[in-house]
Protein backbone atom coordinates (compact mmCIF):
# COMPACT_ATOMS: atom_id res chain seq x y z
CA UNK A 1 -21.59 -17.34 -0.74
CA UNK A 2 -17.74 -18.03 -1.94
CA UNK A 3 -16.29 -21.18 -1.93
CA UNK A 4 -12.33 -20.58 -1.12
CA UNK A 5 -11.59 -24.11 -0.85
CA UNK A 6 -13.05 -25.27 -4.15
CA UNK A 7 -10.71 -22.32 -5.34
CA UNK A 8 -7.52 -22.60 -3.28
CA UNK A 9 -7.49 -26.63 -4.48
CA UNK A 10 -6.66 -25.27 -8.05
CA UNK A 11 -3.88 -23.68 -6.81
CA UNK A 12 -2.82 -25.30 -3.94
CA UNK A 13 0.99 -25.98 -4.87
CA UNK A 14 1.53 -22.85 -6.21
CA UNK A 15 0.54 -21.27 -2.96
CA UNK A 16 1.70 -23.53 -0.40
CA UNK A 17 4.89 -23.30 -2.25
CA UNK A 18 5.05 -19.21 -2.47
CA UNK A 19 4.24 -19.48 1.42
CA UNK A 20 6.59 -21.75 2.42
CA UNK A 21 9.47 -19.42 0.41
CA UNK A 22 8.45 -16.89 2.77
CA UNK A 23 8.82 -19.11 5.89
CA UNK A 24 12.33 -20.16 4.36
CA UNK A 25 13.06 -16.43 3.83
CA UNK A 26 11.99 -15.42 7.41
CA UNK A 27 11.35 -11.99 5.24
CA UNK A 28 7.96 -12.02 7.26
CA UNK A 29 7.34 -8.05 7.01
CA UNK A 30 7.59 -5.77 3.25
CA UNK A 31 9.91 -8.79 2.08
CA UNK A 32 10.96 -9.25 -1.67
CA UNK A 33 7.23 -10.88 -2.14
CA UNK A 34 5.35 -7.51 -1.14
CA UNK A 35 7.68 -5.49 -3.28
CA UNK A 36 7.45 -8.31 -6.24
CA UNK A 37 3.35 -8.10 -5.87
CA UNK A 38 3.25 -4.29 -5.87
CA UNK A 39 4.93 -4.11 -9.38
CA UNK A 40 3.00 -7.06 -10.37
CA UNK A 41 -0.46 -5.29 -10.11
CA UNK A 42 1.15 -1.88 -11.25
CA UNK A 43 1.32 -3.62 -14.34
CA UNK A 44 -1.86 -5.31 -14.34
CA UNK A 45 -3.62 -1.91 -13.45
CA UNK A 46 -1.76 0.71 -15.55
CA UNK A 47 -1.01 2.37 -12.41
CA UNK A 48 2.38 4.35 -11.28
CA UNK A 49 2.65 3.32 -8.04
CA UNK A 50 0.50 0.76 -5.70
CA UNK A 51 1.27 0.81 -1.88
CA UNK A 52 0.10 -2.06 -0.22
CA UNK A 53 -0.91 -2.00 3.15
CA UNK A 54 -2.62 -4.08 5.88
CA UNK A 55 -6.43 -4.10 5.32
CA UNK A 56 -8.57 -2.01 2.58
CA UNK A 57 -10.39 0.36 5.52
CA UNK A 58 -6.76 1.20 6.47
CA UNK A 59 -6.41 2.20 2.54
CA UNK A 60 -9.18 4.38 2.47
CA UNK A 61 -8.21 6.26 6.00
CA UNK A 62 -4.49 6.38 4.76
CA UNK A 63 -5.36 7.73 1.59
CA UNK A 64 -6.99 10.72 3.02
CA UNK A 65 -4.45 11.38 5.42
CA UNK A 66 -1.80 11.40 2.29
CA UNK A 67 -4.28 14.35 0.63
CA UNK A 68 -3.93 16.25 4.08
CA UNK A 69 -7.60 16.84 4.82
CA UNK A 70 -8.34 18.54 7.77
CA UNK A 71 -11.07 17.68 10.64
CA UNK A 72 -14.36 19.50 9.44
CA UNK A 73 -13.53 18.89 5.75
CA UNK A 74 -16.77 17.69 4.00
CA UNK A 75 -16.09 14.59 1.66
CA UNK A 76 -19.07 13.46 0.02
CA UNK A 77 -19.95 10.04 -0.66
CA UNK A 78 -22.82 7.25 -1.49
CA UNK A 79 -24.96 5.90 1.73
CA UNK A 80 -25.87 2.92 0.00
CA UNK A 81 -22.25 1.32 0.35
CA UNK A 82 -20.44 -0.82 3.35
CA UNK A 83 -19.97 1.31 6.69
CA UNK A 84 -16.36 1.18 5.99
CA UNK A 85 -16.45 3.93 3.51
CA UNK A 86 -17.89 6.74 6.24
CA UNK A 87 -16.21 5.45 9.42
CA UNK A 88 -12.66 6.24 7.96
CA UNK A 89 -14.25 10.23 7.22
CA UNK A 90 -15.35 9.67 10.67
CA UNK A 91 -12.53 9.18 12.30
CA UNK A 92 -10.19 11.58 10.66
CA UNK A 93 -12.90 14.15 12.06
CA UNK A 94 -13.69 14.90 9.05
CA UNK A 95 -17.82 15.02 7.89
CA UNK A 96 -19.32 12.97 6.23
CA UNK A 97 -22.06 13.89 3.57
CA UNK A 98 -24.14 11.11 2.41
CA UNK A 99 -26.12 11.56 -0.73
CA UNK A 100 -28.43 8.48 -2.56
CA UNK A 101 -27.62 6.57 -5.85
CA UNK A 102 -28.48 5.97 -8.96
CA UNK A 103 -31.61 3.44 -9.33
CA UNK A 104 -30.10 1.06 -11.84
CA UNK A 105 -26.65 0.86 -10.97
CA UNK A 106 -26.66 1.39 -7.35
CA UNK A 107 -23.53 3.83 -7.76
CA UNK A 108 -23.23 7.00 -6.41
CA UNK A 109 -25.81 9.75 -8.12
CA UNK A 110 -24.01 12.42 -9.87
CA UNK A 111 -26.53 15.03 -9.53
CA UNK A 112 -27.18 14.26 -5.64
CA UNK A 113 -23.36 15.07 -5.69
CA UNK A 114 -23.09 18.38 -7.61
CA UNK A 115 -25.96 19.11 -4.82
CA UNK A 116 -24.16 18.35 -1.94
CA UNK A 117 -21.31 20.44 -2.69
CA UNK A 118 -20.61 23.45 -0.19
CA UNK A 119 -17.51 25.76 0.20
CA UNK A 120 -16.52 23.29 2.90
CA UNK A 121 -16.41 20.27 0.32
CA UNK A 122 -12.96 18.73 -0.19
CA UNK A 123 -13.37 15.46 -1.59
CA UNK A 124 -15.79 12.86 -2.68
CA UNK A 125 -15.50 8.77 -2.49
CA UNK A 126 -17.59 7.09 -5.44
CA UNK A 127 -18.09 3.89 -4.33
CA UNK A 128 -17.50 1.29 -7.48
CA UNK A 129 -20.51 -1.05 -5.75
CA UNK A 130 -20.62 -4.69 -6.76
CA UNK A 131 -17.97 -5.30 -9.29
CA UNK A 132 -18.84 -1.89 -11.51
CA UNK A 133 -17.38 1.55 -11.76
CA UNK A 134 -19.53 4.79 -10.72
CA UNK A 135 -19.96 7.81 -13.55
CA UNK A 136 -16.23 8.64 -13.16
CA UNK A 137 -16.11 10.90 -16.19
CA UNK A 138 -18.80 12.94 -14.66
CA UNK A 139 -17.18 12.98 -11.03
CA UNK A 140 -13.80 13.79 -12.19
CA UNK A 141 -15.71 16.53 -14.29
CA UNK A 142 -17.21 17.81 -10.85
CA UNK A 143 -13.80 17.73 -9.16
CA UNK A 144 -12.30 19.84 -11.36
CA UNK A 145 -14.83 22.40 -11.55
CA UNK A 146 -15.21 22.49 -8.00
CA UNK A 147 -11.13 21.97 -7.27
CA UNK A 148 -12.11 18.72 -5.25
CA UNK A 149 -9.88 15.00 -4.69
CA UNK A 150 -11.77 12.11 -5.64
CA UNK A 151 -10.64 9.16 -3.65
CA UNK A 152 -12.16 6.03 -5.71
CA UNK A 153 -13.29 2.93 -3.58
CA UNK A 154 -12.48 0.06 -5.27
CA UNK A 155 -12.61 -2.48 -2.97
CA UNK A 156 -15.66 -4.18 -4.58
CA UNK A 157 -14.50 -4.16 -8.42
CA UNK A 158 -10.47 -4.90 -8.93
CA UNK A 159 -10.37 -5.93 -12.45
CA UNK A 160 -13.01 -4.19 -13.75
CA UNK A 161 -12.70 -1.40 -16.75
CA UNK A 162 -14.11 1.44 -17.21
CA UNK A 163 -14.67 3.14 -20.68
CA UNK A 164 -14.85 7.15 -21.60
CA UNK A 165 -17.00 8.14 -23.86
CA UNK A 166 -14.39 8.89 -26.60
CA UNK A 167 -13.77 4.86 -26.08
CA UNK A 168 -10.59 4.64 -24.00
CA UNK A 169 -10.71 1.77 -21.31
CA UNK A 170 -8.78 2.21 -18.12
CA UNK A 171 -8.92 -0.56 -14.94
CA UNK A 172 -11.34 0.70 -11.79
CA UNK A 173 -8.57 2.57 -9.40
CA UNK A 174 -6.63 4.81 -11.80
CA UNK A 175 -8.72 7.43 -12.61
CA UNK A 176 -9.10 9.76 -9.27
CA UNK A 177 -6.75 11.31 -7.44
CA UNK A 178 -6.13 8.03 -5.45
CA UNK A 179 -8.15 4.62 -4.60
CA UNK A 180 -7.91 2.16 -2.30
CA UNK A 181 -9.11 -1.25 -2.26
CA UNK A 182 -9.41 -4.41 0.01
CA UNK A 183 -7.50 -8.10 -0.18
CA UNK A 184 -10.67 -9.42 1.74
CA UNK A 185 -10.66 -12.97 1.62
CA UNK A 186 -13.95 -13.41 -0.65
CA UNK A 187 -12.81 -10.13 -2.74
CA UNK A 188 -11.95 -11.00 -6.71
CA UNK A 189 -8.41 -10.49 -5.60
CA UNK A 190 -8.64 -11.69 -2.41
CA UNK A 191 -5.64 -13.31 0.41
CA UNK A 192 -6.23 -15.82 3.43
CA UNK A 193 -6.07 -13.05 5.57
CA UNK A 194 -5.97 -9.28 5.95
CA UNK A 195 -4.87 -6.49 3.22
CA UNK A 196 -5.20 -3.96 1.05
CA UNK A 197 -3.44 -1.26 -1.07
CA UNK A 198 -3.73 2.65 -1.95
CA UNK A 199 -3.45 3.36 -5.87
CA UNK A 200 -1.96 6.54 -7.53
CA UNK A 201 -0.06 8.14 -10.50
CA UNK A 202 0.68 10.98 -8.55
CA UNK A 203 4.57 10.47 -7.84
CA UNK A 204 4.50 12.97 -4.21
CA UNK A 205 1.64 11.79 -3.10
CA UNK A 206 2.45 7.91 -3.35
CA UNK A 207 5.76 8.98 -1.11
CA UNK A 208 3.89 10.78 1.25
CA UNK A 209 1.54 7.76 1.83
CA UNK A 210 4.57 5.29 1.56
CA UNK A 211 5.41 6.96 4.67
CA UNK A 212 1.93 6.80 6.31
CA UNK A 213 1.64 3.41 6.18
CA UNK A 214 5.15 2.60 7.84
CA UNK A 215 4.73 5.18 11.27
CA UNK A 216 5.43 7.96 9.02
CA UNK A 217 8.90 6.74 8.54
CA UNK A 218 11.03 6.89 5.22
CA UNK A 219 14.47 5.97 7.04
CA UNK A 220 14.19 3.98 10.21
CA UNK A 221 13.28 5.78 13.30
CA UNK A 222 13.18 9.13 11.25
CA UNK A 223 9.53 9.91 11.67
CA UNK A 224 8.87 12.50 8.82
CA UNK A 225 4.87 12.49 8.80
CA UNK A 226 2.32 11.07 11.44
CA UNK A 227 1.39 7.74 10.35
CA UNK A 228 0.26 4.20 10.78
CA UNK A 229 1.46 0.35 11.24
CA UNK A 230 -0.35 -0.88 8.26
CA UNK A 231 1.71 -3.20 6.43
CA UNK A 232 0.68 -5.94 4.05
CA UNK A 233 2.65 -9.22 5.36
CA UNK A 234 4.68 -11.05 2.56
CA UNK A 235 2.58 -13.95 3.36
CA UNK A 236 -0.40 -12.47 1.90
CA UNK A 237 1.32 -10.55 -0.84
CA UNK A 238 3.16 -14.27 -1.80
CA UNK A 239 -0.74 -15.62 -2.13
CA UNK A 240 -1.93 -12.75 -3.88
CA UNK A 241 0.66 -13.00 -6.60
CA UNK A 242 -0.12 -16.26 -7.01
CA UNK A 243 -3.96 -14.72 -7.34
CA UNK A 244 -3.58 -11.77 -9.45
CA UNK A 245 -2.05 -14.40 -12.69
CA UNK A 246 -5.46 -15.72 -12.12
CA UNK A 247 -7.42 -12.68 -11.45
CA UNK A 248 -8.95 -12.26 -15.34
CA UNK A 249 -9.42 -16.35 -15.32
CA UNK A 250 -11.73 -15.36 -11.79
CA UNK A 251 -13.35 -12.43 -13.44
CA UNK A 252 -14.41 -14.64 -16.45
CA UNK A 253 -16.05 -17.38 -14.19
CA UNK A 254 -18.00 -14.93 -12.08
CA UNK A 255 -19.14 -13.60 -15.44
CA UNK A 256 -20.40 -16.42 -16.67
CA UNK A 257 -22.14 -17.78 -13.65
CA UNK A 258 -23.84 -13.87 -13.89
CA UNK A 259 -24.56 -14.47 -17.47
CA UNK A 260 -26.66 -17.79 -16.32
CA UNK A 261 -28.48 -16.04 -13.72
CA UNK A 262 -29.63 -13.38 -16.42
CA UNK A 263 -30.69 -16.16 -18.38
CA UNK A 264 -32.60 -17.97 -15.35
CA UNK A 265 -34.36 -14.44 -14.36
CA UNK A 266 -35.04 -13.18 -17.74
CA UNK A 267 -38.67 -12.00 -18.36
CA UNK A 268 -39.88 -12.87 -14.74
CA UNK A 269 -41.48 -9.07 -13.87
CA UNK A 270 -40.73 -10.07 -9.98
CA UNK A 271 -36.98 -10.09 -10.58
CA UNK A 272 -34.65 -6.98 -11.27
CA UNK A 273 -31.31 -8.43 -12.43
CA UNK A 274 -28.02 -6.52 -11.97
CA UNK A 275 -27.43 -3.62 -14.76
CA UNK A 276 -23.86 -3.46 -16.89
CA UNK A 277 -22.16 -1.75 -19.33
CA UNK A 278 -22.45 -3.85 -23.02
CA UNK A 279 -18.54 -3.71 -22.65
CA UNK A 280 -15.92 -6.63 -22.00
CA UNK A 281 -15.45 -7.16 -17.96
CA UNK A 282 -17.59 -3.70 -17.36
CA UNK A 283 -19.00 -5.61 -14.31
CA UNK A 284 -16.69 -8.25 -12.72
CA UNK A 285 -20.07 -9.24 -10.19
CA UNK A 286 -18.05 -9.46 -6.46
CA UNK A 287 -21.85 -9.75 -5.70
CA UNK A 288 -24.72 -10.51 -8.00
CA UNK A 289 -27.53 -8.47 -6.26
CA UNK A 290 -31.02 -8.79 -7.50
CA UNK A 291 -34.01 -6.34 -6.43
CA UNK A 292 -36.62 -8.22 -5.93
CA UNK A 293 -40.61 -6.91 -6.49
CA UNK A 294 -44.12 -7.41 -5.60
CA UNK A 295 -42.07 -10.35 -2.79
CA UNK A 296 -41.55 -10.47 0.62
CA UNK A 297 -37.53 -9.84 0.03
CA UNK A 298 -37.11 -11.23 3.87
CA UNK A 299 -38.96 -13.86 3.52
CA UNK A 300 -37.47 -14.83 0.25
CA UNK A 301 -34.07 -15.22 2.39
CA UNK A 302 -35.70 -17.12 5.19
CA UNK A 303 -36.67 -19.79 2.61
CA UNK A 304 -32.96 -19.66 0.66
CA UNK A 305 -31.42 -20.51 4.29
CA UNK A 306 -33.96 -23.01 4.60
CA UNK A 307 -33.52 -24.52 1.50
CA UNK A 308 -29.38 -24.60 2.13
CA UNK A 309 -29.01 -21.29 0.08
CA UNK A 310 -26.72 -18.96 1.33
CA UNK A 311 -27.47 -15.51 0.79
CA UNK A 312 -26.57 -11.92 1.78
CA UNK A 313 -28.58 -8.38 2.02
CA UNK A 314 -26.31 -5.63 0.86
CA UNK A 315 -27.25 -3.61 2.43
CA UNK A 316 -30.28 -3.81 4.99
CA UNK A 317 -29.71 -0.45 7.07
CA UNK A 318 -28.71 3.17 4.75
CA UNK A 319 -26.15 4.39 6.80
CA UNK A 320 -27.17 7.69 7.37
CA UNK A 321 -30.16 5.24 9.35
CA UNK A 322 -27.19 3.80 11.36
CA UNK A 323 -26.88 5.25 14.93
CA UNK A 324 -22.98 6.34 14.48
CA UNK A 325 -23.94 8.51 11.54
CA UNK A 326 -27.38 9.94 12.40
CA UNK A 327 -27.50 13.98 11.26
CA UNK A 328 -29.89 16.12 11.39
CA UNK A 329 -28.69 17.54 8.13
CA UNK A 330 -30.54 14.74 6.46
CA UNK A 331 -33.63 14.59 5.18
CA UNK A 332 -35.23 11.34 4.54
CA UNK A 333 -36.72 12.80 0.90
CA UNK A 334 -32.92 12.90 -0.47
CA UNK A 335 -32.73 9.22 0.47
CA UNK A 336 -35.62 7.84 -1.66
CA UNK A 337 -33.78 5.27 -3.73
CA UNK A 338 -31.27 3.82 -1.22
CA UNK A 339 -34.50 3.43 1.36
CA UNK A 340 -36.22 1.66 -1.72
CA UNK A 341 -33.41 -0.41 -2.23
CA UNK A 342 -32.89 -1.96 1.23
CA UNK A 343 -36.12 -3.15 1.07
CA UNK A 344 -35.71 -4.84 -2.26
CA UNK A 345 -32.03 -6.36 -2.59
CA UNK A 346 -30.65 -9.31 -2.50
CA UNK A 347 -27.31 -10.96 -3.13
CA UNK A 348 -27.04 -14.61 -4.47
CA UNK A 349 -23.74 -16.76 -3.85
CA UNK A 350 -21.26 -15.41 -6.77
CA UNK A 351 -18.06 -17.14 -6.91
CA UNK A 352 -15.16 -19.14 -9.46
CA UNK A 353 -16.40 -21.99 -8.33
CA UNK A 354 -20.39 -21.75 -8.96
CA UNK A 355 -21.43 -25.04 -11.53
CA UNK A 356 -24.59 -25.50 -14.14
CA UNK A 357 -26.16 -27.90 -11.19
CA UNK A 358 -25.89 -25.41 -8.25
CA UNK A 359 -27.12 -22.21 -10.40
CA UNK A 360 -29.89 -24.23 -11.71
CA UNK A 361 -30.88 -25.15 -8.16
CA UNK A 362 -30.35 -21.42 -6.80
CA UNK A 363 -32.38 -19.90 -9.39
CA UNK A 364 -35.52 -22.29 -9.61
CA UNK A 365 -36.01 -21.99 -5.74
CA UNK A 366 -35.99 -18.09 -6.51
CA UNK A 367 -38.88 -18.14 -9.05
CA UNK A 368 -40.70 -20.34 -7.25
CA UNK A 369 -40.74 -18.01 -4.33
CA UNK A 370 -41.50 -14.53 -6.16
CA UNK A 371 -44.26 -16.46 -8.81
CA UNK A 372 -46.10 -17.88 -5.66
C-alpha cells in the first residue's frame, strides 16, 4: 500500500545524516531538532504554535485535556473514521456521540451534527477522512452558535487546503479551536517511527497543552497540570524535517497517481471514484478509496491479494457496530450511509512512489473484476 523504501532511497543522505547529528548530539529527548521542526511546520501551516508530541492518538486525547472537558461531556463526531478518534473521548470519560457522513465525501454530515447537539454537547471532532477537509465553515458556524470547541482531526490530510466561500485558503489544522494529527509512518508527513503534534493559534491554550504533554510540567519537577509522557523524540522530528521540505513534492505525486486512477475508472458505472474540491491540493489522497457497485467488494479484494495487489477496507466495521462503543442511544436508521459504505469501499495502494506500469496493472485487474 506505501512503499517507504522506494521513498526513503531519495532521501537517504539527508536523513541518515540528520539522524546521525542527533546520535552525535546525544540530545535524544525535545533536542534543538524537535524545537527546529516545530517552527518549521508553523510556517508551513500558518499556525501560531505546533506542539509535537509522541503519537497522533496521544494528540487527540491531549488536546481535549488542554480544553478541560469533563467526564460526561458529549463531543460529537463521525463513525465512519479510525477507532482512534472515539477511544481518546472514551477514555477521558467523556461520551461519545457518533453521527453518519456525508455520501460523497465520506466527511462528517453537518446536519446529523446540528442534530446531535444536546445541552450536554461540548465539542465536536470532524474527521478530515482521506486526504480532504470536512464542511469546516459550516462546523465552526455550529460551534459558535451552540458555544462548542471543535477539535479538527487531521491526521489523514496534512497538507491539504481548505477554501471559504469568500475564497480564502487556509492548510487542514488551523481552523478549529485545536487539531491534532499523526507522524504515522505511511501518513503524507510521516517518520520511521511514532509521533504526532497538537495545532493551535490560541496562545493559553498551546501553554496549557505544552505542559500536558511533558507530566504537566513547565519547570522541572514543578507539576502545574496533570499530564502525560508524550514526547516526540528528536530522532523522528530530525526525519520529519527532512520530510516536511518534501511534503508538497509528496502531495503532488499522490495527486497525480489519483489523477490516473480517475482516468482508468472514468465512465465504468461499477466504480465510484473519490470526490474533490476543483481547487489546487483540495484532496492530498493519504488513501484513494473507491466504492465499488453492483460487485462483490470482498471478493474484489480476495482477487487483488491474489493477483499481488495490496489493498485495504477503510473501514469494514462502523464503530458504533464495534463492541467497545455499542449504545443503545443508537439507532441503526441514523447510520444509513456509513452501513452503505462499509459494504462498498475500497482503498487502492496510494503512495510517492506509484509508476504508469503499476497503476496500469492495478486498475485493469479492477475492471476486469466489476465488468465480469
Amino acid at each position: 500500500m506505501v512503499d517507504l523504501k522506494g521513498q526513503y532511497s531519495k532521501i537517504k543522505e539527508a536523513v541518515d545524516d540528520s539522524v546521525l547529528e542527533v546520535l552525535d548530539s546525544t540530545a535524544y529527548i525535545n533536542g534543538p531538532k524537535v524545537h527546529e521542526f516545530q517552527k518549521n511546520l508553523e510556517h508551513y501551516l500558518g499556525v501560531k504554535h505546533v506542539i509535537p508530541c509522541a503519537n497522533g492518538t496521544d494528540a487527540l486525547q491531549i488536546a481535549m485535556m488542554g480544553l478541560g472537558l469533563k467526564p460526561g461531556d458529549e463531543v460529537i463526531t463521525a463513525d465512519f473514521t479510525f477507532a482512534a478518534t472515539v477511544e481518546v473521548i472514551a477514555l477521558l470519560q467523556l461520551t461519545p456521540v457518533l453521527v453518519d457522513v456525508d455520501p460523497v465525501t465520506f466527511n462528517i454530515d453537518v446536519d446529523a451534527v446540528k442534530k446531535a447537539i444536546t445541552p450536554k454537547t461540548k465539542a465536536i471532532v470532524p474527521v478530515h477522512l482521506f486526504g480532504m477537509c470536512a464542511n469546516m465553515e459550516a462546523i465552526m458556524s455550529i460551534a459558535e452558535d451552540h458555544n462548542l470547541y471543535v477539535i479538527e482531526d487531521n491526521a489523514q490530510a496534512i497538507g491539504s487546503n481548505y477554501t471559504y466561500s469568500d475564497g480564502r485558503k487556509v492548510k487542514a489544522g488551523t481552523i478549529g479551536h485545536v487539531a491534532s494529527t499523526s507522524f504515522f509512518p505511511s501518513k503524507n508527513l510521516g517518520c520511521y517511527g511514532d509521533g504526532g503534534a497538537i495545532f493551535t493559534n490560541n496562545d493559553d491554550l498551546a501553554h496549557t497543552i505544552r505542559g500536558i504533554v511533558n507530566h504537566g510540567m513547565y519547570e522541572r519537577y514543578h507539576h502545574d497540570v496533570v499530564g502525560v509522557n508524550s514526547r516526540l523524540d528528536s530522532i523522528q522530528a530530525a526525519i520529519l524535517d527532512i520530510k516536511l521540505k518534501n511534503l508538497d513534492s509528496y502531495n503532488k505525486a499522490r495527486l497525480k497517481a489519483a489523477n490516473a486512477y480517475d482516468d482508468a475508472f472514468k465512465g465504468n458505472e461499477n466504480i465510484v471514484t473519490p470526490f474533490r474540491e476543483p481547487i489546487e491540493n483540495s484532496h492530498v489522497f493519504h488513501q484513494y478509496t473507491l466504492r465499488i457497485l453492483n460487485s462483490d467488494r470482498d471478493a474484489l479484494v480476495k482477487h487483488l491479494n491474489e493477483q499481488g495487489i495490496p489493498c485495504g477496507v477503510y473501514y469494514p466495521i462502523p464503530l458504533h457496530r464495534q463492541k467497545a462503543y455499542q449504545d443503545s442511544r443508537y439507532n441503526e436508521a441514523d447510520f444509513k450511509v456509513t452501513n452503505q459504505l462499509v459494504k462498498e469501499v475500497i482503498s487502492l495502494p496510494m503512495h510517492t512512489e506509484l509508476d504508469d506500469e503499476q497503476i496500469e496493472f492495478i486498475t485493469s485487474t479492477v475492471i476486469k473484476f466489476v465488468n465480469s
